[in-house]
Every structure is written in structure tokens, then in C-alpha cells.
N, C-alpha and C. Protein backbone atom coordinates (compact mmCIF):
# COMPACT_ATOMS: atom_id res chain seq x y z
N UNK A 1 -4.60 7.35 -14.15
CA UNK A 1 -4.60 8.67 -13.57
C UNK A 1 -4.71 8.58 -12.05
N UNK A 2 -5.50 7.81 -11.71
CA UNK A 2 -6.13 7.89 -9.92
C UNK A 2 -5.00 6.87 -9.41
N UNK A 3 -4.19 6.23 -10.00
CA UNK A 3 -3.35 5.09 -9.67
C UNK A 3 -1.78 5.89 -9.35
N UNK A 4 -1.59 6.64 -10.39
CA UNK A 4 -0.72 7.20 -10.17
C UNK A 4 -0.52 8.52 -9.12
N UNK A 5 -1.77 9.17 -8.76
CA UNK A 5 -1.59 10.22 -7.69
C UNK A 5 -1.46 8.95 -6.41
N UNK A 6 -2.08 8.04 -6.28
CA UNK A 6 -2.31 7.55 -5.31
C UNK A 6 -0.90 6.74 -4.99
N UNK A 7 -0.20 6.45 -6.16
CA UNK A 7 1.11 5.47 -5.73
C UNK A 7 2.03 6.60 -5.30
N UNK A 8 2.14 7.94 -5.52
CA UNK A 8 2.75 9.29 -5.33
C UNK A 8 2.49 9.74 -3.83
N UNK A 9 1.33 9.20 -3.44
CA UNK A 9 1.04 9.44 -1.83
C UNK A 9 1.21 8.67 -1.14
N UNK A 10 1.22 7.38 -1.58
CA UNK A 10 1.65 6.03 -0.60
C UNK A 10 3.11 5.19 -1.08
N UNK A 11 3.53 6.38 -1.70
CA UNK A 11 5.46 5.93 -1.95
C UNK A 11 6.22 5.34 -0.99
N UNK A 12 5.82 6.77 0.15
CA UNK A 12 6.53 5.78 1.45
C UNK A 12 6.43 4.59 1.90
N UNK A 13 5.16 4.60 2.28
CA UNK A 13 4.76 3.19 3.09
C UNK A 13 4.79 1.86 2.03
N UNK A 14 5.04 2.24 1.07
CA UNK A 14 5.52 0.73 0.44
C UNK A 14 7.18 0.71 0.51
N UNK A 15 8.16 1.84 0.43
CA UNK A 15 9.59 1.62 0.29
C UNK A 15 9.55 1.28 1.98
N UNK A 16 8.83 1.47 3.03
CA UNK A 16 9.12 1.12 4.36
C UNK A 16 8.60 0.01 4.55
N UNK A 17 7.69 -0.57 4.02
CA UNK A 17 7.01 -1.83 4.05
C UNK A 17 8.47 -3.32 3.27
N UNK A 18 8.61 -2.43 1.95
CA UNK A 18 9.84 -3.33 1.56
C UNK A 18 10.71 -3.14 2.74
N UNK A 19 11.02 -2.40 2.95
CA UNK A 19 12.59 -2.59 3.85
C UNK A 19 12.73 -2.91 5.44
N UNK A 20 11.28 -3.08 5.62
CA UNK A 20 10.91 -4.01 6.87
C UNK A 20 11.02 -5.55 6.55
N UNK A 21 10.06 -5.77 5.22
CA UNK A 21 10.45 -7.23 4.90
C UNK A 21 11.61 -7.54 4.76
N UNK A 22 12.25 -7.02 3.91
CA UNK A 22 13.38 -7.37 3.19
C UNK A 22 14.64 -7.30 4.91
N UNK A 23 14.11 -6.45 5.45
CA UNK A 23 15.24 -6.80 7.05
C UNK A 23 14.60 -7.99 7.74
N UNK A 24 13.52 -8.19 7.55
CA UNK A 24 12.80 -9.17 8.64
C UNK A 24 13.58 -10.53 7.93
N UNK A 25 13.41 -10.73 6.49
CA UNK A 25 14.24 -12.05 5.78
C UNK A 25 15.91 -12.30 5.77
N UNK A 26 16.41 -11.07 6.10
CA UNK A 26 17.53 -11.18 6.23
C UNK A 26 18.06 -11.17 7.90
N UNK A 27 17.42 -10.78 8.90
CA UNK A 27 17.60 -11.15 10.08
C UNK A 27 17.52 -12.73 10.27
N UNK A 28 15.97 -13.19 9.65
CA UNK A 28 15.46 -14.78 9.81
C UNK A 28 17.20 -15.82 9.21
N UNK A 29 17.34 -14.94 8.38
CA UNK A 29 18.56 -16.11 7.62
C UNK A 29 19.63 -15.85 8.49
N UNK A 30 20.06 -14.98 9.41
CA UNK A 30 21.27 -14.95 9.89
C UNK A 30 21.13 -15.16 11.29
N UNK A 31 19.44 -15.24 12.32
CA UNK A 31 19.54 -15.97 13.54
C UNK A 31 19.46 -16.95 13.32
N UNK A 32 18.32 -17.51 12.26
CA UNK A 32 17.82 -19.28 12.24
C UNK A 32 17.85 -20.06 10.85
N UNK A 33 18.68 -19.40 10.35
CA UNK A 33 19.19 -19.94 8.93
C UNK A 33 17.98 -19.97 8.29
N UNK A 34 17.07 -18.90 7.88
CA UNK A 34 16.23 -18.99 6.70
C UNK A 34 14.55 -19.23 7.96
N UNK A 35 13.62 -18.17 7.26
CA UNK A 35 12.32 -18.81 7.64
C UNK A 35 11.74 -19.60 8.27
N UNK A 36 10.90 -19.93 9.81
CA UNK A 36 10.47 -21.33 9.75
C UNK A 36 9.39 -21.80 8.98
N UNK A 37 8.17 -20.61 8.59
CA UNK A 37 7.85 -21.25 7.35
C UNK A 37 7.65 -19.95 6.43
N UNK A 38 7.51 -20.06 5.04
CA UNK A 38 6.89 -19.03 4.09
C UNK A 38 5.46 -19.17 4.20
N UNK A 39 4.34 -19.55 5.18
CA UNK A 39 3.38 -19.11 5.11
C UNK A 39 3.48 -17.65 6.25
N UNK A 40 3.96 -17.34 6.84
CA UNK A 40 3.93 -15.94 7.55
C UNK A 40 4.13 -14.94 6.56
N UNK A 41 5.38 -14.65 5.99
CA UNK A 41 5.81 -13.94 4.87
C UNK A 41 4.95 -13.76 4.04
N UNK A 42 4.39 -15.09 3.51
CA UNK A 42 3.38 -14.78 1.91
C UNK A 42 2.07 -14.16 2.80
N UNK A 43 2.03 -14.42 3.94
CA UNK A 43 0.24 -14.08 4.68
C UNK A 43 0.54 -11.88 4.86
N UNK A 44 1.31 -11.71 4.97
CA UNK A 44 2.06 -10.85 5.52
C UNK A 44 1.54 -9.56 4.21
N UNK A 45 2.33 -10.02 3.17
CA UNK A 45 2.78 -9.58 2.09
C UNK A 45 1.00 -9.79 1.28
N UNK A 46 0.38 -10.99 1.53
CA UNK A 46 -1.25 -10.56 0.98
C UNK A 46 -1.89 -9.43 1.34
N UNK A 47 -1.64 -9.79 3.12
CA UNK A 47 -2.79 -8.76 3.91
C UNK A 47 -2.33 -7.49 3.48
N UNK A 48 -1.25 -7.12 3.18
CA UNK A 48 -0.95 -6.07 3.19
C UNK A 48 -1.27 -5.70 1.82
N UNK A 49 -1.47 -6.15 0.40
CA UNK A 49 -1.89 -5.69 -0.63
C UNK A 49 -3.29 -5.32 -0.43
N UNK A 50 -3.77 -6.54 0.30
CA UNK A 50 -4.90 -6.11 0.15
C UNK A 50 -5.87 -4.98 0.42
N UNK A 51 -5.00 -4.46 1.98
CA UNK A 51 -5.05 -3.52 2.49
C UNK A 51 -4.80 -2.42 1.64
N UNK A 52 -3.76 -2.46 0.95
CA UNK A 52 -3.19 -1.83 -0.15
C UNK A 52 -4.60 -1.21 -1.50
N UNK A 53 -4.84 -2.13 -1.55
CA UNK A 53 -6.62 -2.39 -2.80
C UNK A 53 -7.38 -1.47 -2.08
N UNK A 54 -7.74 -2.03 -0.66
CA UNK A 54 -8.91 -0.94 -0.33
C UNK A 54 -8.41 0.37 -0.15
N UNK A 55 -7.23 0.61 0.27
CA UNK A 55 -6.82 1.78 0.59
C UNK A 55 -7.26 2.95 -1.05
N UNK A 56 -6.65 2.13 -2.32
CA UNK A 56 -6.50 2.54 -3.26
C UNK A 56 -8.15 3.11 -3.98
N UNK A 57 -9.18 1.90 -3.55
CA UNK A 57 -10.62 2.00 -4.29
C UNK A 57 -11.46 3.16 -3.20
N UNK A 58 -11.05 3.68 -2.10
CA UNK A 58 -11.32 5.03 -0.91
C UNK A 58 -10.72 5.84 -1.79
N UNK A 59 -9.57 6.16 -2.02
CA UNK A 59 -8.91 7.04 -2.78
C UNK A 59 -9.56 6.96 -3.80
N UNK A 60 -10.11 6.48 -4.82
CA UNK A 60 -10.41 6.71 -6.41
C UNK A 60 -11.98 7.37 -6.07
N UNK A 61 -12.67 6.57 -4.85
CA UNK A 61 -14.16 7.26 -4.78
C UNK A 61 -14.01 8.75 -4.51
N UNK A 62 -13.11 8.83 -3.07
CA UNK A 62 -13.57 10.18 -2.81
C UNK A 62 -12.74 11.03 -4.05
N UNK A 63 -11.69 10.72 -4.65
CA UNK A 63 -10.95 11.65 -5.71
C UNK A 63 -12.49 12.36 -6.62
N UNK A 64 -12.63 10.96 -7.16
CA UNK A 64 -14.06 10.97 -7.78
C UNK A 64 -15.26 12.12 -7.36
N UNK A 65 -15.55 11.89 -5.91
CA UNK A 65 -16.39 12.83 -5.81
C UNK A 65 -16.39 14.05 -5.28
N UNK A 66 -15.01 14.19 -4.93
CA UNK A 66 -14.59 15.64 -4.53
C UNK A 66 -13.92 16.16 -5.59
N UNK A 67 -13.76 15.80 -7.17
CA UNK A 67 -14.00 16.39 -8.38
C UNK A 67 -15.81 16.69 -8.85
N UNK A 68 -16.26 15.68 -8.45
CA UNK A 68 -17.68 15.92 -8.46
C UNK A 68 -18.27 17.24 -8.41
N UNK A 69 -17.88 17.33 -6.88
CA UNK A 69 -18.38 18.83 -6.35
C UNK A 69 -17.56 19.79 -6.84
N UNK A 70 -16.69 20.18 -7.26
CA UNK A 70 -15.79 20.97 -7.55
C UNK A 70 -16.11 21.63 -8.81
N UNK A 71 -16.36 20.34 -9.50
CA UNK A 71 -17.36 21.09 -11.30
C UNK A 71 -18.86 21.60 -11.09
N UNK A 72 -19.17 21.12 -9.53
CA UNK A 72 -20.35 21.39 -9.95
C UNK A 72 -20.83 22.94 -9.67
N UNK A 73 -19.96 23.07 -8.52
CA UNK A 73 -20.10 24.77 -7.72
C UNK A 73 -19.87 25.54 -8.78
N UNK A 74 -21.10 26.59 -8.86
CA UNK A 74 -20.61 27.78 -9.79
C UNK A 74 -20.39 29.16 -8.83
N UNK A 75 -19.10 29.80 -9.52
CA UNK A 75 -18.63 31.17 -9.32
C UNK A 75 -19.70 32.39 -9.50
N UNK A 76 -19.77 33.28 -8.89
CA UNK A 76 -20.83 34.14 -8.91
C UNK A 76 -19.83 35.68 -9.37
């Protein structure tokens, strides 16, 4: 449930994230014939999940507790 609102809000920045990589690997192959190494790329592509994780476990807390408050307020 919290995975899916959250991949619905950060749609973009992963189809722009692919298509930065995916130009950055295809530039590398057509100035310098391919990568000088795959540790940039794979370092690249971690930090950025990871970033990705925390972004996602902020989103599930506050979802979490700004449903919290929401059940808890009563209507008068």
C-alpha cells in the first residue's frame, strides 16, 4: 500500500534518473568506447537506491502518522 503511493510520487525521478544513466552509458561508448570503470556506474546506481530506501521509510512514517492524527480528531 505505502509502496505503491510512494512509487506514484517518485515516478518521475526514477524515469529521469534511468534516462540520465542510460545517456551517460551511451555517450561513454561513443566518446571512449565503453566505461573507464563500472565502479562509478554501480557506486552511482547504489547511492542512489539507497537514497531511494530512505526517501521511501520518511514517506511510510509520516503517511503513518498523519493517518494517525486524522482517525484520531473527532467531528463535533
Amino acid at each position: 500500500m505505502y509502496f505503491k503511493a510512494f512509487f506514484k510520487k517518485k515516478k518521475i525521478d526514477l524515469i529521469i534518473f534511468a534516462f540520465a544513466m542510460i545517456l551517460g552509458w551511451i555517450s561513454s561508448y561513443i566518446l571512449i568506447k565503453g566505461p573507464a570503470s563500472w565502479g562509478g556506474p554501480v557506486g552511482v546506481i547504489i547511492a542512489y537506491l539507497i537514497r531511494f530506501f530512505w526517501e521511501y521509510r520518511k514517506f511510510k512514517i509520516d503517511t503513518k502518522e498523519s493517518n494517525k492524527f486524522s482517525h484520531s480528531r473527532r467531528s463535533f
